[in-house]
PDB file of N, CA and C in Angstrom:
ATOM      1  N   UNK A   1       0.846  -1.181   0.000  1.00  0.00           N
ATOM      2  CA  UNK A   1       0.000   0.000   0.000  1.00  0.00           C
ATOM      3  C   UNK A   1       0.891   1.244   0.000  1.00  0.00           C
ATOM      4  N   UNK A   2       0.172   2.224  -0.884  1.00  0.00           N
ATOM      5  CA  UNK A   2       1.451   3.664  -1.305  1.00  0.00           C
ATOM      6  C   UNK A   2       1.207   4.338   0.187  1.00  0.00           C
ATOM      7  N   UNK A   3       1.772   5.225   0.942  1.00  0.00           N
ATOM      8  CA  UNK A   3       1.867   5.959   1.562  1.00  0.00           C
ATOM      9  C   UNK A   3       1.277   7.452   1.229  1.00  0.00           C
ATOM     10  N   UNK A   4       0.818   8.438   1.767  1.00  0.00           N
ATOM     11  CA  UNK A   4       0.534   9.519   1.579  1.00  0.00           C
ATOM     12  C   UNK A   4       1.142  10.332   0.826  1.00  0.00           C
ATOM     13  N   UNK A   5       2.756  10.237   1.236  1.00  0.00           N
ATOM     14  CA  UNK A   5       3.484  11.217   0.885  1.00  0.00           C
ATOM     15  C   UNK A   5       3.507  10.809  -0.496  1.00  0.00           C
ATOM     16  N   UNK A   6       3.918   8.910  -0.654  1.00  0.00           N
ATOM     17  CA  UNK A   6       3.916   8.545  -2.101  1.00  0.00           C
ATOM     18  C   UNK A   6       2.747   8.875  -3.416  1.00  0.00           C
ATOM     19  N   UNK A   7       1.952   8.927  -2.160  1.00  0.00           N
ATOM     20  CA  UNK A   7       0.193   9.366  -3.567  1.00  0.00           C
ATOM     21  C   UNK A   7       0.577  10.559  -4.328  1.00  0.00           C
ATOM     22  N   UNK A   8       1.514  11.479  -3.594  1.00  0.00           N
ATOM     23  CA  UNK A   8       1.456  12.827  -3.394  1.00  0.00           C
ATOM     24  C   UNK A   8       2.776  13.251  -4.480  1.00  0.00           C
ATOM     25  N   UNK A   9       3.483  12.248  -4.678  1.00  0.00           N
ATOM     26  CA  UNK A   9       4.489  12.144  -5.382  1.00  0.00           C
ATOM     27  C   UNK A   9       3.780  11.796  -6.870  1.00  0.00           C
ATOM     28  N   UNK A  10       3.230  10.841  -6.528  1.00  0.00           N
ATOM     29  CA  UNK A  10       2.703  10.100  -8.076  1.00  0.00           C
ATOM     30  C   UNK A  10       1.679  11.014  -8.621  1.00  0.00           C
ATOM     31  N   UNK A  11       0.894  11.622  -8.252  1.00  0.00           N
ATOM     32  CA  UNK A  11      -0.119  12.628  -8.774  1.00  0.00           C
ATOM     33  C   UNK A  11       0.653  13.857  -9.272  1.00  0.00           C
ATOM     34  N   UNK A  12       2.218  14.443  -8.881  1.00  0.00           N
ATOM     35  CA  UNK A  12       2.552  15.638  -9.256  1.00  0.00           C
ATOM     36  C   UNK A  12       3.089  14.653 -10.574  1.00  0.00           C
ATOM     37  N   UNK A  13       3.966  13.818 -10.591  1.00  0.00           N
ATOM     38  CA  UNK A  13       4.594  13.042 -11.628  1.00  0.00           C
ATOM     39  C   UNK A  13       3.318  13.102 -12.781  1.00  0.00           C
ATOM     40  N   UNK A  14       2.212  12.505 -12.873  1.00  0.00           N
ATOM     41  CA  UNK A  14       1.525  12.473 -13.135  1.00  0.00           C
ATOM     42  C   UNK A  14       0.684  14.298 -13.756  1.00  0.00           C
ATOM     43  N   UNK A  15       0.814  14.835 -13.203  1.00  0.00           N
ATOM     44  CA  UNK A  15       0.143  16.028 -13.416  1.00  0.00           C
ATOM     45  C   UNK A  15       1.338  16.645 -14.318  1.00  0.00           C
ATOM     46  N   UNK A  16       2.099  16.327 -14.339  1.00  0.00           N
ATOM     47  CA  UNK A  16       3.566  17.097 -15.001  1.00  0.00           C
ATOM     48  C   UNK A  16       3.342  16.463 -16.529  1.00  0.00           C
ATOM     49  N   UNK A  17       3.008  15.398 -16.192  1.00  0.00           N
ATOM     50  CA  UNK A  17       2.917  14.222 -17.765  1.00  0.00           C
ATOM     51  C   UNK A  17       1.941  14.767 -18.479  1.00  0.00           C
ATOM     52  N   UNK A  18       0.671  15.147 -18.224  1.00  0.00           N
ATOM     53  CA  UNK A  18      -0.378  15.355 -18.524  1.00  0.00           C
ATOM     54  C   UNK A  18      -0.241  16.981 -19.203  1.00  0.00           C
ATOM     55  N   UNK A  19       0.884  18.017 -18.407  1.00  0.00           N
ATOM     56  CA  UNK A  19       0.808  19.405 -19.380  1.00  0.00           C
ATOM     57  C   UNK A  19       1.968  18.740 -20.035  1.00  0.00           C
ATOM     58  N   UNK A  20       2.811  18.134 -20.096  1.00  0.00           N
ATOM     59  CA  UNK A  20       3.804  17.963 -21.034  1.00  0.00           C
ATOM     60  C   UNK A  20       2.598  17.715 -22.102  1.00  0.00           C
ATOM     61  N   UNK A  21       2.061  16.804 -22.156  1.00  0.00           N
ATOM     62  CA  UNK A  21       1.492  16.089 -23.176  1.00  0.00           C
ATOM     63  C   UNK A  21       0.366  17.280 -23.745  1.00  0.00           C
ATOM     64  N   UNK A  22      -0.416  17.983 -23.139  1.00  0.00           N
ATOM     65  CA  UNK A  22      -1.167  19.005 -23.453  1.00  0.00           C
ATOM     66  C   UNK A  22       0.076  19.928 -24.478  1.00  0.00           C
ATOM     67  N   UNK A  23       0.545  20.389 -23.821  1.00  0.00           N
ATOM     68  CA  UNK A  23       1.780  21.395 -24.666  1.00  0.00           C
ATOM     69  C   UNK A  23       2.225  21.002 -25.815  1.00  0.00           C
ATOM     70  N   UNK A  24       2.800  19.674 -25.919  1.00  0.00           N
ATOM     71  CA  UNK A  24       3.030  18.836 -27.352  1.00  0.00           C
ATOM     72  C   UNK A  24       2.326  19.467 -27.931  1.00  0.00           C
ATOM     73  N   UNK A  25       0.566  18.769 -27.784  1.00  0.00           N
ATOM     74  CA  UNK A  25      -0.017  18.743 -28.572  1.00  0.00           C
ATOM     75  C   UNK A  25      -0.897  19.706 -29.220  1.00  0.00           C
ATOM     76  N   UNK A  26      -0.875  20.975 -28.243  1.00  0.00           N
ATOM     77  CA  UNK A  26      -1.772  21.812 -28.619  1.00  0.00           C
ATOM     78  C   UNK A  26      -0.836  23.324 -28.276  1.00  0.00           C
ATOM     79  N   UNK A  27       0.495  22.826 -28.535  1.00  0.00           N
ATOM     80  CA  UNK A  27       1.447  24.353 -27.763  1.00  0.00           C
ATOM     81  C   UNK A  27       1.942  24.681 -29.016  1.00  0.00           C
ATOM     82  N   UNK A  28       2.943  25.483 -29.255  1.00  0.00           N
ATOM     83  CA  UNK A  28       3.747  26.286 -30.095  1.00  0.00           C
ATOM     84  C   UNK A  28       3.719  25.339 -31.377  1.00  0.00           C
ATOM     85  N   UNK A  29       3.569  25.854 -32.396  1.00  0.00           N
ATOM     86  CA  UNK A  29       3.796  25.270 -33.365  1.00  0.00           C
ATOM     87  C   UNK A  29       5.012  24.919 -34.008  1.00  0.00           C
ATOM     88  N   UNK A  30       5.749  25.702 -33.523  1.00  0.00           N
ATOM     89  CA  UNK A  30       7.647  26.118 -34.192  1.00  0.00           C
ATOM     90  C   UNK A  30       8.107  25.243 -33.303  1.00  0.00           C
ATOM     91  N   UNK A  31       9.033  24.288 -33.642  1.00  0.00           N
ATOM     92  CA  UNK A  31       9.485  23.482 -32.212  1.00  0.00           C
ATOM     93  C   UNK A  31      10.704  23.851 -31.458  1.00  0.00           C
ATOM     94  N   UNK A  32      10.976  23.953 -30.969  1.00  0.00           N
ATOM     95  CA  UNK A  32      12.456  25.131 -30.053  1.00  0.00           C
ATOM     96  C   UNK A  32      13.296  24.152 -29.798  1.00  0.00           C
ATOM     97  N   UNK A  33      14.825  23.702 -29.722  1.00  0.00           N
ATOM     98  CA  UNK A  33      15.019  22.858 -28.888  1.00  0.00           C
ATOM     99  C   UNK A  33      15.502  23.177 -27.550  1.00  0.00           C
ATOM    100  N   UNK A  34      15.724  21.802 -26.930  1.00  0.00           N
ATOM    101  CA  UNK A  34      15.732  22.101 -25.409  1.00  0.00           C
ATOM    102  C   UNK A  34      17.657  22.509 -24.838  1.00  0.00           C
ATOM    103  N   UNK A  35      17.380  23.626 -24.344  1.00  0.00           N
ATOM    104  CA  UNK A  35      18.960  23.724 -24.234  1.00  0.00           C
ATOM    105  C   UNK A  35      19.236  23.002 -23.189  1.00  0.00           C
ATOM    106  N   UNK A  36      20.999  22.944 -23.091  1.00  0.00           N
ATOM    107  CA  UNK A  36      21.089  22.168 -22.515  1.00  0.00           C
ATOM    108  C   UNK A  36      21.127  22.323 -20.816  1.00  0.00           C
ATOM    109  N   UNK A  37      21.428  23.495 -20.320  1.00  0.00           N
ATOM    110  CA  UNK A  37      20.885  23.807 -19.697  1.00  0.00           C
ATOM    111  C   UNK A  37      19.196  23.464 -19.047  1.00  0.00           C
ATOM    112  N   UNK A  38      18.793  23.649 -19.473  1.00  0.00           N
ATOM    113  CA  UNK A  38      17.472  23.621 -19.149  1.00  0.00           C
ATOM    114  C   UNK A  38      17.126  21.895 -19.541  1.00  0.00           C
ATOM    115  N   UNK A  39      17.996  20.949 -19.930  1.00  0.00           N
ATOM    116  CA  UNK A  39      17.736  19.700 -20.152  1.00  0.00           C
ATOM    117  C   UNK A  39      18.199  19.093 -18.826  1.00  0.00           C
ATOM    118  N   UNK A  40      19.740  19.648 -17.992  1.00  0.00           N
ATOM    119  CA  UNK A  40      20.169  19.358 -17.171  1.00  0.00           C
ATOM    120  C   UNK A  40      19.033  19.837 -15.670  1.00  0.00           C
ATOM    121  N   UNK A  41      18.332  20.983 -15.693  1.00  0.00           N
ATOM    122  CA  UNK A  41      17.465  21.847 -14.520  1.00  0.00           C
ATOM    123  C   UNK A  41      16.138  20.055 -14.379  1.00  0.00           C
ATOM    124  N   UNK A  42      15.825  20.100 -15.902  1.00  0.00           N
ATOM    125  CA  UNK A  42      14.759  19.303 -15.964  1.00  0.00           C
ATOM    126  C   UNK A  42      15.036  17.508 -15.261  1.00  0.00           C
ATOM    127  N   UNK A  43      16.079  17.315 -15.709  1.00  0.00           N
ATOM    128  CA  UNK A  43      16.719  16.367 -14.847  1.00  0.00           C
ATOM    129  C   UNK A  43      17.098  16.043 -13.692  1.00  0.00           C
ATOM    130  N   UNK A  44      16.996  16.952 -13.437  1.00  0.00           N
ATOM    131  CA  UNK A  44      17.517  17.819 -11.549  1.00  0.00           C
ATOM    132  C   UNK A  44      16.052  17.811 -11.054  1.00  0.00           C
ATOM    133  N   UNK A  45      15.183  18.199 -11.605  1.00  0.00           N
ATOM    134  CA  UNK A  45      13.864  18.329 -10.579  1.00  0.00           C
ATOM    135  C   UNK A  45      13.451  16.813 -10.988  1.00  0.00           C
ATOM    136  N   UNK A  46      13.350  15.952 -11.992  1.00  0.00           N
ATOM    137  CA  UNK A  46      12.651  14.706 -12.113  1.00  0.00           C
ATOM    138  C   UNK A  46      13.377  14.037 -11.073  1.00  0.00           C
ATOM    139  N   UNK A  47      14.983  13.894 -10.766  1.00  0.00           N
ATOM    140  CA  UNK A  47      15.446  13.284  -9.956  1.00  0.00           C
ATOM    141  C   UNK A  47      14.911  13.645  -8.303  1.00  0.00           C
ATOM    142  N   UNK A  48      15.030  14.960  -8.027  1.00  0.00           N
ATOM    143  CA  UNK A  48      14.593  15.276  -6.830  1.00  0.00           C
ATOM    144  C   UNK A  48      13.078  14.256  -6.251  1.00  0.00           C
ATOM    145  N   UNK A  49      12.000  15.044  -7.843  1.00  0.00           N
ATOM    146  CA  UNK A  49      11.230  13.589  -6.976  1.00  0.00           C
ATOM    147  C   UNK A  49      11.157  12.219  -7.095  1.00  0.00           C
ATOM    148  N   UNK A  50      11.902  11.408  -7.581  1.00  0.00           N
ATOM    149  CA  UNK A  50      12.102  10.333  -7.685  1.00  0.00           C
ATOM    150  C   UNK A  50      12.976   9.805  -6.209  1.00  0.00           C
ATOM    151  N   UNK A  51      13.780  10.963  -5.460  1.00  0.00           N
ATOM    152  CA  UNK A  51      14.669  10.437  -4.254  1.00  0.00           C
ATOM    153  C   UNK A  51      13.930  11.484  -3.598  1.00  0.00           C
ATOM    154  N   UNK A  52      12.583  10.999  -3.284  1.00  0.00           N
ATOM    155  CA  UNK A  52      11.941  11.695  -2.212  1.00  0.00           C
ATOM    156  C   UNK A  52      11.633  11.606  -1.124  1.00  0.00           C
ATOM    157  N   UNK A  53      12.344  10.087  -0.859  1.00  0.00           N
ATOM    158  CA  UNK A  53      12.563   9.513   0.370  1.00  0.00           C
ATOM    159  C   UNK A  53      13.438   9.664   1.196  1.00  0.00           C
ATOM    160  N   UNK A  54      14.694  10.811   0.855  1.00  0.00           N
ATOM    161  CA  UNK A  54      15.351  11.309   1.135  1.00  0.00           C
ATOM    162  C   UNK A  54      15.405  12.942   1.364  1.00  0.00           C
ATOM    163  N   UNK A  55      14.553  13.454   1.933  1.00  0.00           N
ATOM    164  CA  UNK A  55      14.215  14.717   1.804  1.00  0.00           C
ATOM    165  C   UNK A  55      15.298  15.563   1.854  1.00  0.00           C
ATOM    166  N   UNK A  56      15.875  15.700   2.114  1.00  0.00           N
ATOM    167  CA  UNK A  56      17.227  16.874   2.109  1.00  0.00           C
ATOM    168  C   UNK A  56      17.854  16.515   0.621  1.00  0.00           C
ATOM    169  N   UNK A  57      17.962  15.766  -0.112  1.00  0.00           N
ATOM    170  CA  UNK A  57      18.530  15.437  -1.222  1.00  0.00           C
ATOM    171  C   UNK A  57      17.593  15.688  -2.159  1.00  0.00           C
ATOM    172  N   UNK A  58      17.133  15.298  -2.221  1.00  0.00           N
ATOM    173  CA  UNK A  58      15.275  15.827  -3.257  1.00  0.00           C
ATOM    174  C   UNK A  58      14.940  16.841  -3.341  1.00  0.00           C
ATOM    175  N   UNK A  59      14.826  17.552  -2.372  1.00  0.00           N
ATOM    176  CA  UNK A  59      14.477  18.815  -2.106  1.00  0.00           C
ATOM    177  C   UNK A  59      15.935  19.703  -2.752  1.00  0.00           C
ATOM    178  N   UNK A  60      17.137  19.151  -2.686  1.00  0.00           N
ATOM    179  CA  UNK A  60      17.903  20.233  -2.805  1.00  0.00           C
ATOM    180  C   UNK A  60      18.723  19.682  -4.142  1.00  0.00           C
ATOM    181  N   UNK A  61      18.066  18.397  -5.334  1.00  0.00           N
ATOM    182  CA  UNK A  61      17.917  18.770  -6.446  1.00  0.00           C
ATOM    183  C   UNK A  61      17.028  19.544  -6.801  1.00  0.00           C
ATOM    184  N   UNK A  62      15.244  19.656  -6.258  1.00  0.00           N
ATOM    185  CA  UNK A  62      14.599  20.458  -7.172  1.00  0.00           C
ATOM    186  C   UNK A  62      15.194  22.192  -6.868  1.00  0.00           C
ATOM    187  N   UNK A  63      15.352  21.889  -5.974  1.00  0.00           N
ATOM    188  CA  UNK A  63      15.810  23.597  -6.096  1.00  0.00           C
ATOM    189  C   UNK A  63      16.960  23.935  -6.879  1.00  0.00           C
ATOM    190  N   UNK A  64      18.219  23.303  -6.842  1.00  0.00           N
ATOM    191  CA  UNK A  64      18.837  23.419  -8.148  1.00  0.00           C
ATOM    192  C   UNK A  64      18.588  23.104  -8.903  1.00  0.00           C
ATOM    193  N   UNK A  65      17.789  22.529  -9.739  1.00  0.00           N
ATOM    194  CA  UNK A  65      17.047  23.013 -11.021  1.00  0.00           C
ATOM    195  C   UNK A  65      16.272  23.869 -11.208  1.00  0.00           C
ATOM    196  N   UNK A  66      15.420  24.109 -10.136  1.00  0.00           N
ATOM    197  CA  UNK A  66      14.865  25.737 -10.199  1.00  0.00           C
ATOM    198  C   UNK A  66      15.815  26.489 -10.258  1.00  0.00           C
ATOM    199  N   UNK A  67      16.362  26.913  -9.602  1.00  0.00           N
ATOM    200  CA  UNK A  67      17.430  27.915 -10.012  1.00  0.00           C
ATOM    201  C   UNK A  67      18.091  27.654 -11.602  1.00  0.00           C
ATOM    202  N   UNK A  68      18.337  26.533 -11.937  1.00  0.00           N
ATOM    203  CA  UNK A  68      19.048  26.746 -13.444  1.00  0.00           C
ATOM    204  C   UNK A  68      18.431  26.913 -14.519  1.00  0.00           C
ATOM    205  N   UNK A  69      16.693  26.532 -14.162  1.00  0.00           N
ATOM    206  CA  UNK A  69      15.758  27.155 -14.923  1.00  0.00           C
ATOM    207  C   UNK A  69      15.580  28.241 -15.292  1.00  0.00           C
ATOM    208  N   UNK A  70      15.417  28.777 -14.099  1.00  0.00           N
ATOM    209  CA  UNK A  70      15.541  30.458 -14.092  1.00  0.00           C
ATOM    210  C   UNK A  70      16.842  30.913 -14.677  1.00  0.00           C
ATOM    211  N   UNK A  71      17.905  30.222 -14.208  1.00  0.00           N
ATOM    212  CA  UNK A  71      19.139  30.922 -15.240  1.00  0.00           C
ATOM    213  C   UNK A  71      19.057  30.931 -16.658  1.00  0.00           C
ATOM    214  N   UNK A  72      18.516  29.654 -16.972  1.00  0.00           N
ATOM    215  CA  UNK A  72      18.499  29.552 -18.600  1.00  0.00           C
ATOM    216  C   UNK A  72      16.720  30.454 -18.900  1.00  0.00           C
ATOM    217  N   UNK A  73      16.260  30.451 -18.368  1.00  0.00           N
ATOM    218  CA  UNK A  73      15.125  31.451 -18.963  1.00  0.00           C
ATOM    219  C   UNK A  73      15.572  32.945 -18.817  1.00  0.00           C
ATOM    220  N   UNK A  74      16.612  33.353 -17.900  1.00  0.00           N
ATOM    221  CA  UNK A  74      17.052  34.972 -18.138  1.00  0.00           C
ATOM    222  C   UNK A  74      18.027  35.164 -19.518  1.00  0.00           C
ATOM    223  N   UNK A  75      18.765  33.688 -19.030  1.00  0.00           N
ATOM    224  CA  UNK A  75      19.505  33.684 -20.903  1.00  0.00           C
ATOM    225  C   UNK A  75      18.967  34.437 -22.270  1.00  0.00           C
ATOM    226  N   UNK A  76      17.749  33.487 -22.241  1.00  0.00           N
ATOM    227  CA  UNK A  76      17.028  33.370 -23.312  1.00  0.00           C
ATOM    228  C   UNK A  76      16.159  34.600 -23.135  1.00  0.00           C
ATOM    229  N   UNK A  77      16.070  35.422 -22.347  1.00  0.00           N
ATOM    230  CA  UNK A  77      15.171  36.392 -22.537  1.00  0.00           C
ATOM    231  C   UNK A  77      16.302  37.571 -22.712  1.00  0.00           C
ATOM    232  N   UNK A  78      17.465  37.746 -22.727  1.00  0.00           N
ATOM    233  CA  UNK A  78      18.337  38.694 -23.059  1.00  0.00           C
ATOM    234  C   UNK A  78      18.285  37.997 -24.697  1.00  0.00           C
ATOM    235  N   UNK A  79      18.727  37.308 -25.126  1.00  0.00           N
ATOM    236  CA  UNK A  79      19.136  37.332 -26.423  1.00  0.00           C
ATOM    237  C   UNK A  79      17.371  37.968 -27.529  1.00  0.00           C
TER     238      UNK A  79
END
């Protein structure tokens, strides 16, 4: 039986899948690619919740990927 915290995990996983998949399909028409930056941020927060059983480690990938998100979105908004 999942645990609370685990429901709680699988529904954001889940809710993340669901605008990815919305966006595909009904987002920008021009396709951008993903820098790499922002491939590495995205990797950083999937990992965080995947080792969420470890809260100090999870927690302090998603926040470094938040932060490198935000770095690579100030990038991209200067150029």
């Amino acid at each position: 039986m999942m645990t609370g915290y685990q429901v709680y995990i699988l529904v954001a996983i889940l809710g993340l899948a669901i605008i990815a998949i919305l966006f595909f399909l009904f987002g920008r028409k021009s396709h951008k690619k993903l820098t790499p930056l922002a491939a590495i941020a995205f990797g950083l927060v999937m990992a965080g919740l995947f080792l969420s059983e470890n809260r100090i480690l999870g927690y302090s990938f998603i926040v470094v990927g938040i932060i490198l998100s935000v770095i690579d979105a100030v990038k991209k908004g200067k150029r």
